[in-house]
Protein backbone atom coordinates (compact mmCIF):
# COMPACT_ATOMS: atom_id res chain seq x y z
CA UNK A 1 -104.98 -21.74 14.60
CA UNK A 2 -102.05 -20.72 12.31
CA UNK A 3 -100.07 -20.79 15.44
CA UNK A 4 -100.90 -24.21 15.99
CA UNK A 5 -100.01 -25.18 12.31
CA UNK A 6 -96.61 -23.52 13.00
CA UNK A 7 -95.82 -25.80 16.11
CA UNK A 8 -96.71 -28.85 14.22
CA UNK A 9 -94.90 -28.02 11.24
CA UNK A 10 -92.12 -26.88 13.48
CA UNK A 11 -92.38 -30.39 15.36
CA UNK A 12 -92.27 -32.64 12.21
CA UNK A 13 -89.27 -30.95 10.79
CA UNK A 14 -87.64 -31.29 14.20
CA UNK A 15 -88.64 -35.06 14.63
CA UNK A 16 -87.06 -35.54 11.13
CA UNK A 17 -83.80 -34.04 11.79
CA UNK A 18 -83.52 -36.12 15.05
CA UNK A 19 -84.14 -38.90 13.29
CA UNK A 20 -81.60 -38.59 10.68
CA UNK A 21 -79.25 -37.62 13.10
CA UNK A 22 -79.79 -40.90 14.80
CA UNK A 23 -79.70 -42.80 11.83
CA UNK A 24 -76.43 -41.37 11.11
CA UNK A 25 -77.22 -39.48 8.23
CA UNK A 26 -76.11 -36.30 7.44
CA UNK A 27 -76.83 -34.25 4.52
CA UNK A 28 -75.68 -34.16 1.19
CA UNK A 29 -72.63 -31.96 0.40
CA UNK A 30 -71.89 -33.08 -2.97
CA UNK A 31 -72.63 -30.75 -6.50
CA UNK A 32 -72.19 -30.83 -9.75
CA UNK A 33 -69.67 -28.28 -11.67
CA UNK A 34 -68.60 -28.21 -14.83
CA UNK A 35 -65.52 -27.09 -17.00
CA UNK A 36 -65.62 -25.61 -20.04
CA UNK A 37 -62.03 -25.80 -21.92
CA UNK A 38 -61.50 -24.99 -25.61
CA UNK A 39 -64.79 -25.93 -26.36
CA UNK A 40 -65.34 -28.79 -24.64
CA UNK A 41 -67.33 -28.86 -21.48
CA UNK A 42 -66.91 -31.38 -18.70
CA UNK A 43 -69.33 -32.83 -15.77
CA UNK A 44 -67.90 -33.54 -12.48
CA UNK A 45 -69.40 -34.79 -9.35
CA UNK A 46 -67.83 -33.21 -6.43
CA UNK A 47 -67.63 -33.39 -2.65
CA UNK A 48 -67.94 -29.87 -1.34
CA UNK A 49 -64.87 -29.10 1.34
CA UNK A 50 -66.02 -25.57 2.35
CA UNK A 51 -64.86 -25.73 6.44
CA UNK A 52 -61.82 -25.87 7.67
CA UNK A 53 -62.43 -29.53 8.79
CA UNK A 54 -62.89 -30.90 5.53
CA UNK A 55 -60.47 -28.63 3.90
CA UNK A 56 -57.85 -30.13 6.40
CA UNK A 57 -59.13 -33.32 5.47
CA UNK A 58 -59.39 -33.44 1.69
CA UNK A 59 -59.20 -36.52 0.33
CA UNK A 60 -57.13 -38.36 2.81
CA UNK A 61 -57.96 -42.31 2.83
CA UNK A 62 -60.18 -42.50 -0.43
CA UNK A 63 -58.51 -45.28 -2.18
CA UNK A 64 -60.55 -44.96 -5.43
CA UNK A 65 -62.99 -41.89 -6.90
CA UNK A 66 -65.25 -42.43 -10.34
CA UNK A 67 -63.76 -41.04 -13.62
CA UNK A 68 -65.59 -37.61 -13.03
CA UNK A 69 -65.30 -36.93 -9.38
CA UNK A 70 -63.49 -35.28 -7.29
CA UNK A 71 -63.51 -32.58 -4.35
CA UNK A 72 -63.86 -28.79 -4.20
CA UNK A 73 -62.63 -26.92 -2.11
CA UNK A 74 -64.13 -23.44 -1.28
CA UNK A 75 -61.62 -21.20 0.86
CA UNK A 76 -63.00 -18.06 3.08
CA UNK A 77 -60.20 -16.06 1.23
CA UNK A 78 -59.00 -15.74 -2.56
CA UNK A 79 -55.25 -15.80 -2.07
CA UNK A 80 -51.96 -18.90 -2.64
CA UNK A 81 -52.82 -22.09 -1.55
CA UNK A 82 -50.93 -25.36 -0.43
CA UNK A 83 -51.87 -28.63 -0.66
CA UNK A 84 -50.13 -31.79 0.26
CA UNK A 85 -50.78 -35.40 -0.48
CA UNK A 86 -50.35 -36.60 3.47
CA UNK A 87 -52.44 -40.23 3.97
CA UNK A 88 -53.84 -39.87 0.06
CA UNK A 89 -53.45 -43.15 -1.35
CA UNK A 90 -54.06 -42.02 -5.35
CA UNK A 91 -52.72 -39.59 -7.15
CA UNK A 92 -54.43 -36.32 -8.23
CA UNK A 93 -54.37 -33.55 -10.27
CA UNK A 94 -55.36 -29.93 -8.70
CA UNK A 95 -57.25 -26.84 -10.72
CA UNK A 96 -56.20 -23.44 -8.85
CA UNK A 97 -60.08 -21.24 -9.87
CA UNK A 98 -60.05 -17.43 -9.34
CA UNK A 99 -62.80 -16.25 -7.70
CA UNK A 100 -64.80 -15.44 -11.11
CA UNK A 101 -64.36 -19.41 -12.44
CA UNK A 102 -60.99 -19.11 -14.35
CA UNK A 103 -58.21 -21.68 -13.84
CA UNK A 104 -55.31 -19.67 -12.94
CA UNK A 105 -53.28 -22.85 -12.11
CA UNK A 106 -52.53 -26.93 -12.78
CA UNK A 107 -50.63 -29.36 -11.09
CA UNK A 108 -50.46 -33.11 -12.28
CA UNK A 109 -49.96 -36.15 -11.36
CA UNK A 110 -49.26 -35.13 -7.50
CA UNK A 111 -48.10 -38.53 -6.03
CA UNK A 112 -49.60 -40.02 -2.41
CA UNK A 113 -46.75 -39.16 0.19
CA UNK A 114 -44.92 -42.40 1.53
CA UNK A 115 -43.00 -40.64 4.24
CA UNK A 116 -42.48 -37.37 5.92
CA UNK A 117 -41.59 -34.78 5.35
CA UNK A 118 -44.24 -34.68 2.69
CA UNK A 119 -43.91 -32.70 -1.11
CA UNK A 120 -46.35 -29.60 -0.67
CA UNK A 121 -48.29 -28.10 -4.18
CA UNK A 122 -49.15 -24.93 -4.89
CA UNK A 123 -49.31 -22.67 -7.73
CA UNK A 124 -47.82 -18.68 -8.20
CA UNK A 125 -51.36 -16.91 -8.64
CA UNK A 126 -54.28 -16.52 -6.42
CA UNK A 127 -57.26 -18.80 -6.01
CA UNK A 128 -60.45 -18.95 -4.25
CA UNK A 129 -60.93 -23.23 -5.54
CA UNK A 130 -59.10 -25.53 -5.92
CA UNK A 131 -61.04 -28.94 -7.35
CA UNK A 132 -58.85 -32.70 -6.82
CA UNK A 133 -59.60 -34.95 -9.12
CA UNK A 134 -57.96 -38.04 -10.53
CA UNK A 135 -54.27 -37.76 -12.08
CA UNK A 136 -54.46 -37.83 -15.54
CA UNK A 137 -57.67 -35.86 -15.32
CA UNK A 138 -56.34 -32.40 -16.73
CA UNK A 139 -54.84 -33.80 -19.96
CA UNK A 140 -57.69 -36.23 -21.28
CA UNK A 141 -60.49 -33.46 -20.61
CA UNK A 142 -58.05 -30.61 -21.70
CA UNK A 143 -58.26 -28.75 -19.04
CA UNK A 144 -55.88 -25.47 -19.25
CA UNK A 145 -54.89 -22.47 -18.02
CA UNK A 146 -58.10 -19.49 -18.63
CA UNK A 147 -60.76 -22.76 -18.69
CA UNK A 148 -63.58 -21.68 -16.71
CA UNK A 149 -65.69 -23.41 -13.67
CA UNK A 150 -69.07 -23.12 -13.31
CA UNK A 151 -70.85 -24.31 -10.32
């Protein structure tokens, strides 16, 4: 009887997946973090880039994101990264995070790049995240360097 139970249960969750599939919807990969910076703590909505497909991706083509979004991205390894601003259309600030949630780096205002070769970003210290968000970002939130992420 249980077995039974089990094959049904397996089939519904099976039918559903198929059916979102086919509807074209895929799962959520968006959180909420939050900064906390002298103080002040700050609420972000943020699409999770945590494979190297939508690492490589970022936030290429998004012409516009909301006042607190922006994108994390989770790397397999704490260590330098580079970004670049290839096909972005807005400009962004970037938070380098260590591993344990401290900011360990800033850049500002990065600018969309018009034409190749394009301007890469990076920051002299080691990070495991790095969260985009929109230019002007860092300074009204007061975001700086030892602020801490919490996800």
């Amino acid at each position: 009887m249980w077995a039974d139970k089990l094959k049904r249960g397996f089939l519904i969750v099976a039918a559903l997946v198929l059916l979102l599939f086919v509807a074209g919807i895929k799962p959520s990969n968006e959180k909420i973090i939050y900064f906390s910076s002298g103080g002040k703590n700050v609420t972000l909505l943020v699409t999770v880039a945590d494979i190297e497909e939508t690492r490589a991706k970022g936030l290429m083509f998004v012409k516009t994101l909301g006042e607190n979004e922006g994108m994390l991205f989770v790397f397999p390894d704490e260590s330098v990264h580079t970004f670049w601003m290839k096909n972005t259309p807005i400009s962004l600030d970037m938070v380098f995070v260590a591993s344990n949630g401290t900011v360990v780096g800033l850049i500002e205002g990065a600018t969309p790049c018009e034409k190749d070769p394009c301007e890469t970003y990076s920051v002299d210290a080691d990070s495991k995240y790095v969260v985009e968000v929109n230019a002007g970002f860092v300074k009204k939130n007061e975001i700086s360097l030892g602020a801490i992420l919490y996800q």
